[in-house]
C-alpha atoms as a PDB file:
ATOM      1  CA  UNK A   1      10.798 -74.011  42.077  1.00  0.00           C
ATOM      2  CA  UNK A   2       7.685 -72.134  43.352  1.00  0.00           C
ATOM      3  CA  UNK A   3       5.118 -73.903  41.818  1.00  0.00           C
ATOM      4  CA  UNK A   4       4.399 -76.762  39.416  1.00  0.00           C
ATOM      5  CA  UNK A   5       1.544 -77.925  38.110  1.00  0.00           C
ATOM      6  CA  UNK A   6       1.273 -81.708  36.787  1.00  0.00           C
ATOM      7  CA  UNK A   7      -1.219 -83.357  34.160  1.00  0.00           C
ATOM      8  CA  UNK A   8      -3.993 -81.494  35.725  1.00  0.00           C
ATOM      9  CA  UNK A   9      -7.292 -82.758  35.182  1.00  0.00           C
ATOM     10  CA  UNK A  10     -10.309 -80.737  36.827  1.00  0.00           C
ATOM     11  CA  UNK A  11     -14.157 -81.295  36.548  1.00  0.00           C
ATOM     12  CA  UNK A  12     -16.765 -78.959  37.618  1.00  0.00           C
ATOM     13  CA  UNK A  13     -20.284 -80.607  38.043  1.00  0.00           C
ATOM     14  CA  UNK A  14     -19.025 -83.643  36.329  1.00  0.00           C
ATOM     15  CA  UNK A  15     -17.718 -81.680  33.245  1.00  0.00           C
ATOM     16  CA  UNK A  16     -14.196 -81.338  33.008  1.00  0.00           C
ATOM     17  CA  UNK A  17     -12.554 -78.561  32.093  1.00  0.00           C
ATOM     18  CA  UNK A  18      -9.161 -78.356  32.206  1.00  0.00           C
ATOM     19  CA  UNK A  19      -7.555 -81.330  30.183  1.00  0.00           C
ATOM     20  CA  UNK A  20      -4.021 -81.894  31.405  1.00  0.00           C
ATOM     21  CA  UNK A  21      -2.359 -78.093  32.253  1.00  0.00           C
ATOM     22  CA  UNK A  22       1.696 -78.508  33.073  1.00  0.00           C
ATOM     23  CA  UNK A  23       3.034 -75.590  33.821  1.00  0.00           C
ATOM     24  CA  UNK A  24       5.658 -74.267  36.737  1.00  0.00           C
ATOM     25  CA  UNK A  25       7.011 -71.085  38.039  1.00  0.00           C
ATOM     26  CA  UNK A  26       9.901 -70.007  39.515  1.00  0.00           C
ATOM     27  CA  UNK A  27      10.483 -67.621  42.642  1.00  0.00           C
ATOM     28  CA  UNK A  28       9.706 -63.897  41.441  1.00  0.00           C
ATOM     29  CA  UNK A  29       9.024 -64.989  37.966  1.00  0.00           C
ATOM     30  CA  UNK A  30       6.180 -63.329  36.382  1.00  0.00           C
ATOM     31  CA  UNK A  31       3.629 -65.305  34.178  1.00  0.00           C
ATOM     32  CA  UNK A  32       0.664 -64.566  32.010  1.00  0.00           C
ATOM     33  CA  UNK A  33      -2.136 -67.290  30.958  1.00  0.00           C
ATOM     34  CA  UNK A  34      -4.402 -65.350  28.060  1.00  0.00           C
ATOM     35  CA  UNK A  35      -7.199 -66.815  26.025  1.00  0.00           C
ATOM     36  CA  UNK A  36     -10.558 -66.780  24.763  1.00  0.00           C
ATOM     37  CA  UNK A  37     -13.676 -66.529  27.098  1.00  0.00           C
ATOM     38  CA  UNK A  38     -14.214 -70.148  28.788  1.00  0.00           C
ATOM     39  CA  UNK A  39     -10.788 -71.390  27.701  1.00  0.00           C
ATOM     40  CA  UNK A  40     -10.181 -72.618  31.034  1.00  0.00           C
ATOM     41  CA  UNK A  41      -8.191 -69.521  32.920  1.00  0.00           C
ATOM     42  CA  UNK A  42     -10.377 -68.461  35.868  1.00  0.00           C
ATOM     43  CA  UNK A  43     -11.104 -72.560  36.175  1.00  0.00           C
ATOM     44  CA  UNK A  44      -6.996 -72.464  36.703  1.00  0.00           C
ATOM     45  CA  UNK A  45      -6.949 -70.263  38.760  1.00  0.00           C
ATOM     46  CA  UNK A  46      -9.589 -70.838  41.201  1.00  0.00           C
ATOM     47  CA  UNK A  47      -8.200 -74.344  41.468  1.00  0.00           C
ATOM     48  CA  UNK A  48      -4.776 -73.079  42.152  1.00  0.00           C
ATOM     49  CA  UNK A  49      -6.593 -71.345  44.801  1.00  0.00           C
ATOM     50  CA  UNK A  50      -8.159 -74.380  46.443  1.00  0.00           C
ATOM     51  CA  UNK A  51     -11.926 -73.905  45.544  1.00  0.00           C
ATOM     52  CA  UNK A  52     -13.853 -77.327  46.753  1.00  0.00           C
ATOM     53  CA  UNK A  53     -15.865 -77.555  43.437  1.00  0.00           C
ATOM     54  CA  UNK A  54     -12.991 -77.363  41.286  1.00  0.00           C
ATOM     55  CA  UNK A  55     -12.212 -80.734  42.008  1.00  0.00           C
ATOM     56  CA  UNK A  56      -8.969 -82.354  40.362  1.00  0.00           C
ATOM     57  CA  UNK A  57      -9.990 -85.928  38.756  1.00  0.00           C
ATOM     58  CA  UNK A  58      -6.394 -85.916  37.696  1.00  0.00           C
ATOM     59  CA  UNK A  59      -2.727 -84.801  38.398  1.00  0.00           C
ATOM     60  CA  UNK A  60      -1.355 -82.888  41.205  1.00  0.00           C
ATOM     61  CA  UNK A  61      -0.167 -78.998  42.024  1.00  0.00           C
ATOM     62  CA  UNK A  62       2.794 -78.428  44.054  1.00  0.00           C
ATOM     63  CA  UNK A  63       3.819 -75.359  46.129  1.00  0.00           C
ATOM     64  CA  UNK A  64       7.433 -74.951  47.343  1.00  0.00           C
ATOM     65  CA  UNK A  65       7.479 -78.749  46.684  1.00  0.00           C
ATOM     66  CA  UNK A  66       4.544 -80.011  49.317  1.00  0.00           C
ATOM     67  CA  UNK A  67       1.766 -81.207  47.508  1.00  0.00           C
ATOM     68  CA  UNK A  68      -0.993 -78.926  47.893  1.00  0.00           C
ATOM     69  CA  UNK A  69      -3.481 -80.775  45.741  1.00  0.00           C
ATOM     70  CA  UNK A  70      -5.752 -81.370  48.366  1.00  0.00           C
ATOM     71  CA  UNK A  71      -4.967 -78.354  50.780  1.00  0.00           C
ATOM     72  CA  UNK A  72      -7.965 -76.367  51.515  1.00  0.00           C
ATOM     73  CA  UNK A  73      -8.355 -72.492  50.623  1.00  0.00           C
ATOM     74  CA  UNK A  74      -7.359 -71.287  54.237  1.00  0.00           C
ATOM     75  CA  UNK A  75      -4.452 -73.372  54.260  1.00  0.00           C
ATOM     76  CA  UNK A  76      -2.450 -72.777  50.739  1.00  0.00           C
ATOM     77  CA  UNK A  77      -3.042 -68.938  52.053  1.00  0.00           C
ATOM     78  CA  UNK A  78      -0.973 -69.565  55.146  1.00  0.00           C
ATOM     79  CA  UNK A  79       1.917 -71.056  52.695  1.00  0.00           C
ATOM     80  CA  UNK A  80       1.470 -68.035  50.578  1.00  0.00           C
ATOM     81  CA  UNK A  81      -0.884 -68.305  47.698  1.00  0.00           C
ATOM     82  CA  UNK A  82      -3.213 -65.401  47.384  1.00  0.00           C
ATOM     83  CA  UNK A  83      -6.255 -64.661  44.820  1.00  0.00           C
ATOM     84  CA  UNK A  84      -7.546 -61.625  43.384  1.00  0.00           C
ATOM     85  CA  UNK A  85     -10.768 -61.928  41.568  1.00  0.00           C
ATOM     86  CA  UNK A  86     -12.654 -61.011  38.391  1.00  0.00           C
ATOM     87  CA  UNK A  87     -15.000 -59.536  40.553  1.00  0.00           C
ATOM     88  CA  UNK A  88     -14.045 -58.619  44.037  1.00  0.00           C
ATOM     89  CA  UNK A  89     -16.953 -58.969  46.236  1.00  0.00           C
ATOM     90  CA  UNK A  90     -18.893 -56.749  48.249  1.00  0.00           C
ATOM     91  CA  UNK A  91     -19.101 -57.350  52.287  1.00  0.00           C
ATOM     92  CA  UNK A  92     -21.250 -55.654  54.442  1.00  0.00           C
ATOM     93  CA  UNK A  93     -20.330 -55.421  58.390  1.00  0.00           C
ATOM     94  CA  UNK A  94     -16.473 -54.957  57.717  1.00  0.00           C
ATOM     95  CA  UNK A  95     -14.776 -52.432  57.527  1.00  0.00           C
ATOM     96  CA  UNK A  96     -11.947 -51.949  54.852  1.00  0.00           C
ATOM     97  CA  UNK A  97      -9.042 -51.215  57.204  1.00  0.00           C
ATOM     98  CA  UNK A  98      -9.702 -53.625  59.297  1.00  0.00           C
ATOM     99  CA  UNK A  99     -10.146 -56.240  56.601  1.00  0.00           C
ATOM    100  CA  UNK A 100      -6.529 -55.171  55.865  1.00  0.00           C
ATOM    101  CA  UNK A 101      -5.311 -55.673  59.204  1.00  0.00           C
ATOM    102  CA  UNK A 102      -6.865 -58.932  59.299  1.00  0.00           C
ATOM    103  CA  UNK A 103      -5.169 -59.786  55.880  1.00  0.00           C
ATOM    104  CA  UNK A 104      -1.693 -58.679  57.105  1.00  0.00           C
ATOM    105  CA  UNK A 105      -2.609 -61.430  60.092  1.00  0.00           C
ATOM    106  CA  UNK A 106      -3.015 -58.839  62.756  1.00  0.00           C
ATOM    107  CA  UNK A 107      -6.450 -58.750  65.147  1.00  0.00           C
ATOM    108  CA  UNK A 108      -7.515 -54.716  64.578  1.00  0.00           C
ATOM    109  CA  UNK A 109      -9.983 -55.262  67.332  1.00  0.00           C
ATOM    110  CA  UNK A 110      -7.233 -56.886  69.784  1.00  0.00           C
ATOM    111  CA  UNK A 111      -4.005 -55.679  68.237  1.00  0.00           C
ATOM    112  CA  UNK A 112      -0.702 -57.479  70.432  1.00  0.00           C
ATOM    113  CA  UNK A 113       3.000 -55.761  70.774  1.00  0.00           C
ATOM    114  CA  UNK A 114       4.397 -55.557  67.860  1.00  0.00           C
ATOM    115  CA  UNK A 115       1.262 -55.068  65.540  1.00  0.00           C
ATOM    116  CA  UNK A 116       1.632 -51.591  63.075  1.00  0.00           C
ATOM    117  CA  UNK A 117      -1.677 -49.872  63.386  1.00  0.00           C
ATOM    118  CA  UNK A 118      -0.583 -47.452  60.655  1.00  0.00           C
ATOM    119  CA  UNK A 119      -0.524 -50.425  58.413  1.00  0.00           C
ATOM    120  CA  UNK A 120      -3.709 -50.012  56.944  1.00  0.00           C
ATOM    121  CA  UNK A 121      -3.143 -46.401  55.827  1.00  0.00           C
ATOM    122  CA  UNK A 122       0.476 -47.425  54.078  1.00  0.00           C
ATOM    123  CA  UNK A 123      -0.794 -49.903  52.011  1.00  0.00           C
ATOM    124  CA  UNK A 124      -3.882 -48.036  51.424  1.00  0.00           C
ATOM    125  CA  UNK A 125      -1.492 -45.499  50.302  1.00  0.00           C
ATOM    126  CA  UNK A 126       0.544 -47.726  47.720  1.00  0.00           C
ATOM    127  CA  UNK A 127      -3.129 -48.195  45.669  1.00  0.00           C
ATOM    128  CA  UNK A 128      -3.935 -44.708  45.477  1.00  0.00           C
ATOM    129  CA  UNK A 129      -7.106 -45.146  47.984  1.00  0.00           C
ATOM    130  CA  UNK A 130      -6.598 -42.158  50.418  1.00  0.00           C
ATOM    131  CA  UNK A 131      -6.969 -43.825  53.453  1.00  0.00           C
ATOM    132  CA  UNK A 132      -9.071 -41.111  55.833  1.00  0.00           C
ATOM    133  CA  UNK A 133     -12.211 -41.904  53.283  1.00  0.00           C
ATOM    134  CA  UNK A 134     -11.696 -45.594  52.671  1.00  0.00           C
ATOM    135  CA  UNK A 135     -10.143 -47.075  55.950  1.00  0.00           C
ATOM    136  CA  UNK A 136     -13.875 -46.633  57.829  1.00  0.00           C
ATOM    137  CA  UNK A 137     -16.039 -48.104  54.568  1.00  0.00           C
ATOM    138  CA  UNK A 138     -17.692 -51.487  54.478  1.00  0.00           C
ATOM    139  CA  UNK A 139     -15.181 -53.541  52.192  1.00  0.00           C
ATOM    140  CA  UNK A 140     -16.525 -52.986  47.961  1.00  0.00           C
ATOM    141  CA  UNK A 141     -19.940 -51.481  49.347  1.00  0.00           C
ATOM    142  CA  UNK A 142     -20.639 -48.670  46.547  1.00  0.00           C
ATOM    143  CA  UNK A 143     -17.220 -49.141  44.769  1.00  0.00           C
ATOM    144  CA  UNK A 144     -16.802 -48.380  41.602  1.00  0.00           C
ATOM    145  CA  UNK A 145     -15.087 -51.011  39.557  1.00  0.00           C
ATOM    146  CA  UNK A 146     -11.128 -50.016  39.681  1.00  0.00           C
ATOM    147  CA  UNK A 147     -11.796 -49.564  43.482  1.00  0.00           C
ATOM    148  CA  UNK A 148     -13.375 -52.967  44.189  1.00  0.00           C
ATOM    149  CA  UNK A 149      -9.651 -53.782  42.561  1.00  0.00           C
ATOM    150  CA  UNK A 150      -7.408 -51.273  44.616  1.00  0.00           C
ATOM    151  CA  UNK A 151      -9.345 -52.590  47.496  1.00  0.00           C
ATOM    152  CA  UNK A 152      -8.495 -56.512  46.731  1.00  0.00           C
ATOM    153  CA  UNK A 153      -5.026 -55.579  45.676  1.00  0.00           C
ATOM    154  CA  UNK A 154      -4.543 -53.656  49.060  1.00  0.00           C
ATOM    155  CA  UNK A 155      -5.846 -56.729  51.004  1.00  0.00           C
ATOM    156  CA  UNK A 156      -3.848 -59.373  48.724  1.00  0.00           C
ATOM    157  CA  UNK A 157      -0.125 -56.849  49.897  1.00  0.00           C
ATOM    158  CA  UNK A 158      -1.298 -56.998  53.037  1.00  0.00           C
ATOM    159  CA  UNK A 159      -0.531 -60.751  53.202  1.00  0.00           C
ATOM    160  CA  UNK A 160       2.926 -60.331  51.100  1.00  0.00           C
ATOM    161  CA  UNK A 161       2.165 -63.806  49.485  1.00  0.00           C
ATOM    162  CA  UNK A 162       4.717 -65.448  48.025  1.00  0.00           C
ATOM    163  CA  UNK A 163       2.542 -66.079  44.959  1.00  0.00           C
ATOM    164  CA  UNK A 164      -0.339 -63.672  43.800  1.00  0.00           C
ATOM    165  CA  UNK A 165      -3.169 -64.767  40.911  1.00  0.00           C
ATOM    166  CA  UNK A 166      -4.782 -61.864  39.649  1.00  0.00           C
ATOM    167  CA  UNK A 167      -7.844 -63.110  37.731  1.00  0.00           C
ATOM    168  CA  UNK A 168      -8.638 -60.005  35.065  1.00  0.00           C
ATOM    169  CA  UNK A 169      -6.967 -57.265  36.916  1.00  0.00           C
ATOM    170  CA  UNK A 170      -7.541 -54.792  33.850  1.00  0.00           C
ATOM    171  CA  UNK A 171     -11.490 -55.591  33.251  1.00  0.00           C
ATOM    172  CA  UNK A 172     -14.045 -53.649  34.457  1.00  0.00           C
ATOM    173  CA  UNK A 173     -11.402 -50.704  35.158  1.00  0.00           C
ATOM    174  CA  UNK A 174     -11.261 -46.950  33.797  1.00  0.00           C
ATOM    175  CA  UNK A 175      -7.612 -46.098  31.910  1.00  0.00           C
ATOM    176  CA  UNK A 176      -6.980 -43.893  35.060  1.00  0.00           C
ATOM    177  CA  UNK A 177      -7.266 -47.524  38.032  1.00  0.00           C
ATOM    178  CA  UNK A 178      -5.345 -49.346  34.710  1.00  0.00           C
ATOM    179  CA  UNK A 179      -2.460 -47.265  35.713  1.00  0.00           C
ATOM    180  CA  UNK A 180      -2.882 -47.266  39.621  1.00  0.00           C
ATOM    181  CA  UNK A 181      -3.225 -50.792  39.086  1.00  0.00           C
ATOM    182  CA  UNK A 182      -0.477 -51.385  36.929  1.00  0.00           C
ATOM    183  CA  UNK A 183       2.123 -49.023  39.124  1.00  0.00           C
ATOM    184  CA  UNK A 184       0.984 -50.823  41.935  1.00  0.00           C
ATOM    185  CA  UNK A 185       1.601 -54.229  41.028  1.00  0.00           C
ATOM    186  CA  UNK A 186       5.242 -52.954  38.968  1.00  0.00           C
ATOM    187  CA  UNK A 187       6.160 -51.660  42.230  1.00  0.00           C
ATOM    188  CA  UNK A 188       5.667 -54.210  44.300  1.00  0.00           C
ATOM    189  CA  UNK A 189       7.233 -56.789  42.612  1.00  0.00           C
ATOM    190  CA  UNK A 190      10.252 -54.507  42.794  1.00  0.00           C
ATOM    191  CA  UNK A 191      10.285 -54.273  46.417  1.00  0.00           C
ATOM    192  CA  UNK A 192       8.730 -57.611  47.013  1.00  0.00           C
ATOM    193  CA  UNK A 193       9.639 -59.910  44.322  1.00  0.00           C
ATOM    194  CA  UNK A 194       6.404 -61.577  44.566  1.00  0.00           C
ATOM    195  CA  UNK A 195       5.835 -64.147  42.123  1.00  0.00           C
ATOM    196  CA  UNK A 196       2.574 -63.516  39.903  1.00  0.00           C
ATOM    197  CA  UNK A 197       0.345 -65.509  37.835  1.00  0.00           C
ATOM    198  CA  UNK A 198      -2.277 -63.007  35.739  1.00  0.00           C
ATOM    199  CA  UNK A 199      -4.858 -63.826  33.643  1.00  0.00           C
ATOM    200  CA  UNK A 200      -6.158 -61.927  31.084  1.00  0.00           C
ATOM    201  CA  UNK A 201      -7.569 -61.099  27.651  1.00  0.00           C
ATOM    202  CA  UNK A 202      -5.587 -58.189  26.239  1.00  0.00           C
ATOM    203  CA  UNK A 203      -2.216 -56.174  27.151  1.00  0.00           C
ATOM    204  CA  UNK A 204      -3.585 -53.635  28.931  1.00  0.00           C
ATOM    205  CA  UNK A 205      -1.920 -54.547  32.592  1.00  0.00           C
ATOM    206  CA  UNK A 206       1.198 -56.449  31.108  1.00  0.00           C
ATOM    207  CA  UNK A 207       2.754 -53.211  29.378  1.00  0.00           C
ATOM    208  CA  UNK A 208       3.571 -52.736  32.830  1.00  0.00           C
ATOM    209  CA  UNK A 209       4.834 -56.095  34.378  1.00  0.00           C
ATOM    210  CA  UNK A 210       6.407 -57.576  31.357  1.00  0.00           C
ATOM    211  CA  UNK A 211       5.687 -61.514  31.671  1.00  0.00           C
ATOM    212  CA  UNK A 212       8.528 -63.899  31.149  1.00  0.00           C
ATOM    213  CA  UNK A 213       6.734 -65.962  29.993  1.00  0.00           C
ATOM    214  CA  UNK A 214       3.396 -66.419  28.317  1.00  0.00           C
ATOM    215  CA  UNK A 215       0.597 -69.403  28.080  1.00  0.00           C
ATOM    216  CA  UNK A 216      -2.578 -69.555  25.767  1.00  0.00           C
ATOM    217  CA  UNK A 217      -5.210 -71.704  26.869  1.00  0.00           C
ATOM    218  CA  UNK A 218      -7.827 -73.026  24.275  1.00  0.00           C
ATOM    219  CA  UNK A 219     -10.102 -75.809  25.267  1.00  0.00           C
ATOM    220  CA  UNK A 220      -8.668 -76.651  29.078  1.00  0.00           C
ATOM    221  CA  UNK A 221      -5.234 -77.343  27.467  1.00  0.00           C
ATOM    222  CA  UNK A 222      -2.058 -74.967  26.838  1.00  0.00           C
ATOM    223  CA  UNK A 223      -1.950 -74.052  23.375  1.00  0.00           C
ATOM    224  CA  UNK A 224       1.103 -72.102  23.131  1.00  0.00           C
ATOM    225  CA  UNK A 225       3.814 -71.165  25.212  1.00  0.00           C
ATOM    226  CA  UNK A 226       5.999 -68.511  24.343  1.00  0.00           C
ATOM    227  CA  UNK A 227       7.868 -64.849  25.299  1.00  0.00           C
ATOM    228  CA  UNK A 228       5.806 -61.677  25.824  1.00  0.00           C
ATOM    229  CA  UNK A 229       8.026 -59.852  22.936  1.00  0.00           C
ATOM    230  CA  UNK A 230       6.734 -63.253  20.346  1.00  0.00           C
ATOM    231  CA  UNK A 231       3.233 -63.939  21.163  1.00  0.00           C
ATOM    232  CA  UNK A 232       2.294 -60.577  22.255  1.00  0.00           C
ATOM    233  CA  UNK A 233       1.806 -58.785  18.873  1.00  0.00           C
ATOM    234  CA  UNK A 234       0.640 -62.379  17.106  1.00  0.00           C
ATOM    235  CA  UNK A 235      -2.727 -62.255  19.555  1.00  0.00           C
ATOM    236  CA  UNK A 236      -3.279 -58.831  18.320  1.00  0.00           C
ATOM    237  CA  UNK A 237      -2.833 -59.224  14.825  1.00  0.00           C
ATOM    238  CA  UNK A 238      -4.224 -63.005  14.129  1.00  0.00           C
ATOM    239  CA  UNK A 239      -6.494 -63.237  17.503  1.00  0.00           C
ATOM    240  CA  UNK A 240      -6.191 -66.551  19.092  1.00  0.00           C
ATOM    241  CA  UNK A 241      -8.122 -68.986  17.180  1.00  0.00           C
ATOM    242  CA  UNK A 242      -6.272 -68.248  13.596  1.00  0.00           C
ATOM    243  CA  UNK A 243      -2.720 -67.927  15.981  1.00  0.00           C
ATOM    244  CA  UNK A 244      -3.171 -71.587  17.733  1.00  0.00           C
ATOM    245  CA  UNK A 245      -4.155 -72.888  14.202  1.00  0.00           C
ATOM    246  CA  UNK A 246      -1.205 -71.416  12.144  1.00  0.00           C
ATOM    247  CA  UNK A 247       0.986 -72.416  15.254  1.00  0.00           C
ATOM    248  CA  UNK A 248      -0.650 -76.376  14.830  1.00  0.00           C
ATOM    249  CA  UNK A 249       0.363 -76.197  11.647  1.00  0.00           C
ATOM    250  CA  UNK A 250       3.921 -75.327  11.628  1.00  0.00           C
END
């Protein structure tokens, strides 16, 4: 098992807001966690990340069987967890290729024998960013909104985790970076087999990944578990409040 998550309990300022998530994932197994706004998803997943003020009161998560509850953010990276966020942000004084090097674990400024300098152009490649007028920008600075996500995603195969969280991949994106987006990811889980975790609120990016499996969060707990095929077309006819109360009482 890649990853399994146990009675977890998390408080954020001394509120807490998830309320006991279980949940686990298998090696290139492809899960979605949907909901309403402040049901608890970007809470899971910046936890799952290792963010010091998401701090677990309760429970434990597990990686590849090590306990990384208490793992900082730099080291559940090195063991293969990466993050995308809702909202990539912007850093001046870097450049975008050589943020990718970096990601990939290779020192642009001091490459050693063995390092692939072209790297940086293939991936940029594989997001649709034509690398001769992105590789020499400052990482996000004046990015429209499906770059700032072509540019994370870029970054996030540079590492070739063995588990990627993508936090909202489809908001803030035109129809046009939905698809780049979408093609992306479908073909590198194909290549890769790359577990993923998304989050989001509608089907716009899972028409092309196809979850095994699906979790609704309401409240900081899992509502409702379920196949892509079954609770796919419920959330868009019933929306999830009147879905999680029909489903309570069943």
């Amino acid at each position: 098992m890649l990853l399994s998550v146990q009675d977890l309990h998390v408080r954020v300022e001394g509120k807490e807001l998830l309320k006991g998530i279980n949940l686990s994932m298998e090696y290139g197994e492809i899960v979605a966690i949907m909901g309403h706004n402040a049901s608890g998803k970007t809470t899971l997943a910046l936890t799952l990340a290792g963010f010091p003020q998401y701090q677990v009161s309760e429970g434990k998560i597990l990686f590849e069987g090590e306990d990384v509850t208490s793992k900082s953010i730099d080291e559940r990276a090195r063991m293969g967890m990466a993050l995308a966020f809702q909202s990539p942000p912007a850093i001046r004084g870097i450049k975008l290729g050589h943020m990718i090097s970096l990601s990939a674990g290779m020192n642009p400024w001091q490459p050693k024998p063995g390092d692939d300098p072209e790297l940086p152009k293939k991936i940029l490649s594989k997001v649709n960013l034509e690398p001769e007028k992105y590789l020499d920008r400052e990482v996000n600075v004046g990015f429209s909104g499906g770059e700032r996500k072509r540019s994370e995603l870029a970054q996030i195969f540079a590492m070739r985790p063995k588990l990627m969280i993508l936090d909202e991949p489809d908001s803030g994106v035109d129809i046009d970076s939905l698809k780049v987006l979408g093609n992306s990811l479908q073909e590198y889980f194909r290549t890769e087999k790359c577990s993923m975790m998304i989050i989001t609120h509608h089907r716009h990016i899972l028409q092309y990944l196809k979850p095994s499996r699906m979790h609704i969060l309401s409240g900081g707990k899992i509502a409702l578990t379920g196949s892509y095929e079954e609770l796919m077309p419920k959330i868009e006819e019933l929306g999830y409040e009147r879905l999680i109360k029909e489903a309570a009482n069943e």
